[in-house]
N, C-alpha and C. Protein backbone atom coordinates (compact mmCIF):
# COMPACT_ATOMS: atom_id res chain seq x y z
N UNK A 1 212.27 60.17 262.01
CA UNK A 1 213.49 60.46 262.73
C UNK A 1 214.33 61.48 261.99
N UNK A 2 214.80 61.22 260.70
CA UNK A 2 215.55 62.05 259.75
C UNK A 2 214.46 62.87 258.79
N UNK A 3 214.95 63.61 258.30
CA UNK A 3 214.53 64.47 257.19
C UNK A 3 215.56 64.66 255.88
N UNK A 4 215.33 64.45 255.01
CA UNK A 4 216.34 64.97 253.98
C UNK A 4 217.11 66.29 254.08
N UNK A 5 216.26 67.24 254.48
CA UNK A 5 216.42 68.52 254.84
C UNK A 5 216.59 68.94 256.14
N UNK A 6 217.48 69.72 256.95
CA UNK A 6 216.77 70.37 257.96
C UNK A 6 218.06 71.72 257.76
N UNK A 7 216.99 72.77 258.77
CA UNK A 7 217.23 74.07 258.55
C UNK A 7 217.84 74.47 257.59
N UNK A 8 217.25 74.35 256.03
CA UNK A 8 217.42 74.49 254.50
C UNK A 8 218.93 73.69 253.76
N UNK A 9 219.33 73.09 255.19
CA UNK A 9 220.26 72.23 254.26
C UNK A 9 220.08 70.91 253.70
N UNK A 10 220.96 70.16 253.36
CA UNK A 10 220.79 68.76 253.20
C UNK A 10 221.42 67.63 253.41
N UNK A 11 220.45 66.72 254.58
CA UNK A 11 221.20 66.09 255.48
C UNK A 11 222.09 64.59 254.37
N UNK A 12 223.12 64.69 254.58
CA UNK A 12 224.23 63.45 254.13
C UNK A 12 223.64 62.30 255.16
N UNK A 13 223.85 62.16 256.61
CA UNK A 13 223.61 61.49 257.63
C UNK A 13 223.43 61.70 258.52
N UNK A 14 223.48 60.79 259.63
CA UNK A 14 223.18 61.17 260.70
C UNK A 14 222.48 59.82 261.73
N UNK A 15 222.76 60.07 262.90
CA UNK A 15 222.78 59.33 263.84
C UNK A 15 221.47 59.35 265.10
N UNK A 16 221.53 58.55 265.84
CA UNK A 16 220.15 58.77 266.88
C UNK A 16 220.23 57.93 267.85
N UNK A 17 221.23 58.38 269.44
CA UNK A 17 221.08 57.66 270.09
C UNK A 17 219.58 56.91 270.59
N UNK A 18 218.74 57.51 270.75
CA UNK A 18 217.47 57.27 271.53
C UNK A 18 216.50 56.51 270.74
N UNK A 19 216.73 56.48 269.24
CA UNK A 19 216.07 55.19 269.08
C UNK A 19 217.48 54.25 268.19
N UNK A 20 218.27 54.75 267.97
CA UNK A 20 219.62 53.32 267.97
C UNK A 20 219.60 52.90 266.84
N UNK A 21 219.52 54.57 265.95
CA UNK A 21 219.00 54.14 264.43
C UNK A 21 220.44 55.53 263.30
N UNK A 22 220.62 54.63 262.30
CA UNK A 22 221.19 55.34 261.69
C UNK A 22 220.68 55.88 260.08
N UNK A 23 220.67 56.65 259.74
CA UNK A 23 220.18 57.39 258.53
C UNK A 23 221.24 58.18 257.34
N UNK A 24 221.35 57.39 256.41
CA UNK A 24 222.53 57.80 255.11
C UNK A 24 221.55 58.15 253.99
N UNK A 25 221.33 59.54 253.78
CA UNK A 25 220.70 59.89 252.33
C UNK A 25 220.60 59.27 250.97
N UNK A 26 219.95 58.66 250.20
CA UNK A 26 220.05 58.30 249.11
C UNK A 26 220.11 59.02 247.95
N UNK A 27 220.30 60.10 248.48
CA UNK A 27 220.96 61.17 247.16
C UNK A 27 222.15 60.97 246.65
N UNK A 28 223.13 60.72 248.00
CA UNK A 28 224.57 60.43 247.63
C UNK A 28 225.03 58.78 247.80
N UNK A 29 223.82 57.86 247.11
CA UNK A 29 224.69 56.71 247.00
C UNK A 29 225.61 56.37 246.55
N UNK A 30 225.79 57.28 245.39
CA UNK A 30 227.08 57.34 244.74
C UNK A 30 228.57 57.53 245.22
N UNK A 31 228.83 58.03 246.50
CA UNK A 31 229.90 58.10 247.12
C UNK A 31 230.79 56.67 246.91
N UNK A 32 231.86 56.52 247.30
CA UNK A 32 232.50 54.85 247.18
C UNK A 32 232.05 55.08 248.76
N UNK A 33 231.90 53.02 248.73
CA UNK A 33 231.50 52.52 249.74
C UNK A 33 232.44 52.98 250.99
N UNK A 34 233.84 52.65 250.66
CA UNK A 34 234.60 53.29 252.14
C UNK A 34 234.38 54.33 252.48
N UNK A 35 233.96 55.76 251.83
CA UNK A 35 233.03 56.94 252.71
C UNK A 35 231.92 56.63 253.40
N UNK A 36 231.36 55.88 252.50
CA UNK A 36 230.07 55.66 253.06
C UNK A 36 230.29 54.49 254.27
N UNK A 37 230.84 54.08 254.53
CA UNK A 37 231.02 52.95 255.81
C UNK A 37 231.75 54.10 256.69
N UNK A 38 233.12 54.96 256.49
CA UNK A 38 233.66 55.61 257.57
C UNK A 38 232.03 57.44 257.81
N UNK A 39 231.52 57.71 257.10
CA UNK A 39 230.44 58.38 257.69
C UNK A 39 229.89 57.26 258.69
N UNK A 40 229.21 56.30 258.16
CA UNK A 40 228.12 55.52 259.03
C UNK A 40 229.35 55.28 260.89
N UNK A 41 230.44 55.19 260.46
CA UNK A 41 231.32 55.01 261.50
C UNK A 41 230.99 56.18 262.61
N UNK A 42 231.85 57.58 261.98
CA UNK A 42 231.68 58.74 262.63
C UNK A 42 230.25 59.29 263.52
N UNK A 43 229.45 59.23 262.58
CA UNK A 43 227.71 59.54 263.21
C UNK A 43 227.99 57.85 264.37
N UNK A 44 227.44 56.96 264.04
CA UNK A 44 227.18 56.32 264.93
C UNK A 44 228.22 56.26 266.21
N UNK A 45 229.76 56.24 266.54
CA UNK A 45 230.54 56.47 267.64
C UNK A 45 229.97 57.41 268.39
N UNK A 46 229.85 58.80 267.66
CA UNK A 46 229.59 60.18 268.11
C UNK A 46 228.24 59.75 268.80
N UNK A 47 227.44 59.25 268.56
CA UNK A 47 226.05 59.38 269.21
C UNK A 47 226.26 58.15 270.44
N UNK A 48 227.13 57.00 270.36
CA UNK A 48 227.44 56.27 271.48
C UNK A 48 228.45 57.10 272.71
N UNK A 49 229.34 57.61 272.01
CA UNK A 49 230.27 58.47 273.04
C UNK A 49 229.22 59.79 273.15
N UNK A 50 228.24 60.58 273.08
CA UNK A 50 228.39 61.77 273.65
C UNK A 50 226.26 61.80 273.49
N UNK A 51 226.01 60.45 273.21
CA UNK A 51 224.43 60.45 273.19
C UNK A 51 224.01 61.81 271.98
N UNK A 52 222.63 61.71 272.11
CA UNK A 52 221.91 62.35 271.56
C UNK A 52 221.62 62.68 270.03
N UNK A 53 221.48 63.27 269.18
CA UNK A 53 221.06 62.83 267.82
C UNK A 53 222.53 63.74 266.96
N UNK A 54 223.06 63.42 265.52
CA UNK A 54 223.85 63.87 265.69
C UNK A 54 223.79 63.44 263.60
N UNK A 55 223.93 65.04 262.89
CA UNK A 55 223.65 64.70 261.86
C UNK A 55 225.00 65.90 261.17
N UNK A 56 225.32 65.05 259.70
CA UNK A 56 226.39 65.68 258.56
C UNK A 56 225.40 66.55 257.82
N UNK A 57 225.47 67.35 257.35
CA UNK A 57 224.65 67.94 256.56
C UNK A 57 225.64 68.71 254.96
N UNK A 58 224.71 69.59 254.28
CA UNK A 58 225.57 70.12 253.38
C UNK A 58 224.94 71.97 253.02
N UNK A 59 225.77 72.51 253.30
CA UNK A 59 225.19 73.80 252.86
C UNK A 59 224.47 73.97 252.18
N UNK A 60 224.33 75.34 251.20
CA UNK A 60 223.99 75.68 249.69
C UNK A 60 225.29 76.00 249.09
N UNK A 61 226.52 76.16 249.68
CA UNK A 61 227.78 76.46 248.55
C UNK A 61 227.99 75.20 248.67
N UNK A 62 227.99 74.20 249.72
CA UNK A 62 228.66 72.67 249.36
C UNK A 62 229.75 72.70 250.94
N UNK A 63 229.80 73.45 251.67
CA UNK A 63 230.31 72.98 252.76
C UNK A 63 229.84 71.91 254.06
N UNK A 64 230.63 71.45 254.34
CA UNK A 64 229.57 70.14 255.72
C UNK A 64 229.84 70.72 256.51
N UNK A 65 228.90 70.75 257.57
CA UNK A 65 228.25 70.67 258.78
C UNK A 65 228.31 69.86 259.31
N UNK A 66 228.09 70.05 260.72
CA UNK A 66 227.99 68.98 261.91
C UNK A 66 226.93 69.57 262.98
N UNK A 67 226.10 69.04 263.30
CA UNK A 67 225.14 69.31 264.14
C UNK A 67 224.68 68.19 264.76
N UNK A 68 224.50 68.64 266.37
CA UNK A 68 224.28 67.72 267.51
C UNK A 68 222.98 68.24 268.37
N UNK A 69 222.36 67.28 268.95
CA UNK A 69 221.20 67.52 269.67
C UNK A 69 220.80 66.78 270.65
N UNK A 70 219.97 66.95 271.54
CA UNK A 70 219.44 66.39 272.89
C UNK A 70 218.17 66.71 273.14
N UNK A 71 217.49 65.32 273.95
CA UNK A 71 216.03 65.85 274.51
C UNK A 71 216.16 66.47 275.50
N UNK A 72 215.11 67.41 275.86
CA UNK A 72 215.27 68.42 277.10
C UNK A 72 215.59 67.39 278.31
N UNK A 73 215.08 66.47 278.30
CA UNK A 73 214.91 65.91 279.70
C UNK A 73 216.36 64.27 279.40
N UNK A 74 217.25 64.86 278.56
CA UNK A 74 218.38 63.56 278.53
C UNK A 74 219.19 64.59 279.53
N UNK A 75 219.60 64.26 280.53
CA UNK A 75 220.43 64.39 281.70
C UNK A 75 221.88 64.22 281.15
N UNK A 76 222.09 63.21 280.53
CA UNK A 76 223.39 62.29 279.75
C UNK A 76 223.90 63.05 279.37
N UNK A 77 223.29 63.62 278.04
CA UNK A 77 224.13 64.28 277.14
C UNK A 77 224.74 65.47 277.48
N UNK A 78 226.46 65.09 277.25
CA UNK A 78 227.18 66.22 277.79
C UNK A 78 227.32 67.27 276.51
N UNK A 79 226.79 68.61 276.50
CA UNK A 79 227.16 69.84 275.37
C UNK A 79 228.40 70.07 275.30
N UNK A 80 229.33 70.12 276.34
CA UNK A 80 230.93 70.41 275.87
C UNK A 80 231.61 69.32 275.62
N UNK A 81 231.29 68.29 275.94
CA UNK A 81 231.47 66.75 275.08
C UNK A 81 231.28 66.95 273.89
N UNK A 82 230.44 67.16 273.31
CA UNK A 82 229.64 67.11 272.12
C UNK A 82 230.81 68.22 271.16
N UNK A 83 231.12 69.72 271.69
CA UNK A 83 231.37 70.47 270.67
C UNK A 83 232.99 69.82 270.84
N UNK A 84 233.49 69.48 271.75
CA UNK A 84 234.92 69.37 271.47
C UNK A 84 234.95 68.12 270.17
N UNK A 85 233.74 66.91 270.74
CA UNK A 85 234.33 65.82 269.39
C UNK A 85 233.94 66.45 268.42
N UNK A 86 232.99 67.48 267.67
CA UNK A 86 232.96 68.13 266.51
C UNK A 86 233.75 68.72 266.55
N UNK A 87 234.71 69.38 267.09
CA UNK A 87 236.11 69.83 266.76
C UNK A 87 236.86 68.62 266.42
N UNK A 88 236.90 67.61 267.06
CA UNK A 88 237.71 66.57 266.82
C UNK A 88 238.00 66.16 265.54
N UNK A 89 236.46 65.49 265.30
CA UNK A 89 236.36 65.32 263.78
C UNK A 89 236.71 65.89 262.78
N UNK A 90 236.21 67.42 262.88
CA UNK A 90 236.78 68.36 261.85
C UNK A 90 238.06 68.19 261.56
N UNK A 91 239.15 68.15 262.43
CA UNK A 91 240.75 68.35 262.48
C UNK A 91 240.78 66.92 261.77
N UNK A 92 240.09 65.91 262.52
CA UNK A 92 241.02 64.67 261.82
C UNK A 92 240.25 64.39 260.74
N UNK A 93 239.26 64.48 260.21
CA UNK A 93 238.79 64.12 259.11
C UNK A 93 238.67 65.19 258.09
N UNK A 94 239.72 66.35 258.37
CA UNK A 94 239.49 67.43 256.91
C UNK A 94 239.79 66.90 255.61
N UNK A 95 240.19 65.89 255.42
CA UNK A 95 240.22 65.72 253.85
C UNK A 95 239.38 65.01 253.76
N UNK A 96 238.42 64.48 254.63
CA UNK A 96 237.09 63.48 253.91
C UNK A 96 235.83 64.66 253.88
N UNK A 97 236.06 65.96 254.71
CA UNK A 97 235.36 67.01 254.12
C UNK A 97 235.28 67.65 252.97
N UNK A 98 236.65 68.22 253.01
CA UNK A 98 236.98 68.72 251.72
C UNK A 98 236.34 67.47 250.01
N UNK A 99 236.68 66.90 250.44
CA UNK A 99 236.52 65.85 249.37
C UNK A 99 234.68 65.87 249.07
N UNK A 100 233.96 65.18 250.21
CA UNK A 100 232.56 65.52 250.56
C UNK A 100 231.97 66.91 249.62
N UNK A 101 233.11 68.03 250.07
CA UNK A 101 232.40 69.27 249.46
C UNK A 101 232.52 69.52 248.06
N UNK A 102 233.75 68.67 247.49
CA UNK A 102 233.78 68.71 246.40
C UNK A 102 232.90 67.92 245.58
N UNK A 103 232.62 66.50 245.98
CA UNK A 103 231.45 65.87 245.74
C UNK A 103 230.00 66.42 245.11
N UNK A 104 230.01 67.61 246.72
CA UNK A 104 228.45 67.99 246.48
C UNK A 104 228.68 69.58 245.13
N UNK A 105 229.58 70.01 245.40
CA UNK A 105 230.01 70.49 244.20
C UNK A 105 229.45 70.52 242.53
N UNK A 106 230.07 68.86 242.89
CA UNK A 106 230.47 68.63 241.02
C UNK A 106 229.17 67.96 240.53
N UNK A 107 228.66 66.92 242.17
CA UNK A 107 227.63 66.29 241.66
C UNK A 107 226.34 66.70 241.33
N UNK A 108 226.05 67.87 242.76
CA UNK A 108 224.48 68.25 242.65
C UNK A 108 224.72 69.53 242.49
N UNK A 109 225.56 70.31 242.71
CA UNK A 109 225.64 71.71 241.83
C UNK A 109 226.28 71.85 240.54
N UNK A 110 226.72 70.90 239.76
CA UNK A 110 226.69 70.63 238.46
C UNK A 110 228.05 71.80 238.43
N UNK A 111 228.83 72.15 239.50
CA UNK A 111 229.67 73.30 239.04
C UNK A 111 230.84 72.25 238.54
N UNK A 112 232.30 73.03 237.77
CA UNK A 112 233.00 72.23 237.26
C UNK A 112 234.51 72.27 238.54
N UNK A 113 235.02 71.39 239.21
CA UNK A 113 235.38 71.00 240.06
C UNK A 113 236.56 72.22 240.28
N UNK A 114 236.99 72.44 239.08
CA UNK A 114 238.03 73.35 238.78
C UNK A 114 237.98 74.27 239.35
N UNK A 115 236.89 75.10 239.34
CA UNK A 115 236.45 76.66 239.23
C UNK A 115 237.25 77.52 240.58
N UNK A 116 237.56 76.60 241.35
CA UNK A 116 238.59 77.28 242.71
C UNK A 116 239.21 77.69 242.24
N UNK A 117 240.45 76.84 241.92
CA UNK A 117 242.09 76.64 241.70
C UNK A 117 242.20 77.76 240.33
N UNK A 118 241.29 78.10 239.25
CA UNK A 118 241.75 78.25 238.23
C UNK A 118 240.78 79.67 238.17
C-alpha cells in the first residue's frame, strides 16, 4: 500500500480509503506521541471526508507535502474537495509543519536548527 518513498521523497504518512488502512513511517518514531496521534488524525479524516489515498511526505530541503489520489474508476472522489482541504490543512496546521520541517532538519539532515535565523 505505502512505500517509504514516493516520487524521491519521504513518506511521514499517509492514509487509504479503499483498503481502510493507515501508514506512519518508522523513521520518525521519535516525534512526541501528540504529533504522531494528530498526523494519524489528519490523514485518516482527509481520506473519510474526500476518499481516496492521501499521504504527508518530506522533501530533500525538509519541507511537507501533501498529496492526494484516486482510482480511475472511484466516481466518489471529489478533486476540488480534495485540493481545498489541502489548503485547509496547510492554513490551520502551519505550525505543526513548520515544526515537522524542522524536525526533518535537525534529525535526518543532521543540519543545526539555527542555520535560518542566524
Amino acid at each position: 500500500m505505502f512505500d517509504d518513498q514516493v516520487n524521491g521523497r519521504i513518506v511521514l504518512c499517509g492514509a487509504n480509503a479503499y483498503e481502510q488502512k493507515y501508514f506512519f513511517n518508522q523513521r520518525f518514531e521519535g516525534l512526541p506521541q501528540s504529533v504522531k496521534d494528530e498526523l494519524h488524525i489528519i490523514c485518516v479524516l482527509f481520506t473519510e471526508e474526500v476518499g481516496g489515498s492521501f499521504i504527508m511526505a518530506f522533501e530533500e530541503d525538509g519541507g511537507v507535502v501533501m498529496e492526494t489520489d484516486a482510482a480511475e474508476d472511484d466516481f466518489f472522489y471529489d478533486e476540488i474537495s480534495s485540493g481545498l482541504m489541502v489548503r485547509e490543512i496547510r492554513r490551520n496546521r502551519q505550525e505543526l509543519f513548520e515544526a515537522l520541517s524542522l524536525y526533518y532538519k535537525v534529525f535526518l539532515l543532521k543540519q543545526d536548527g539555527l542555520e535560518e535565523t542566524g
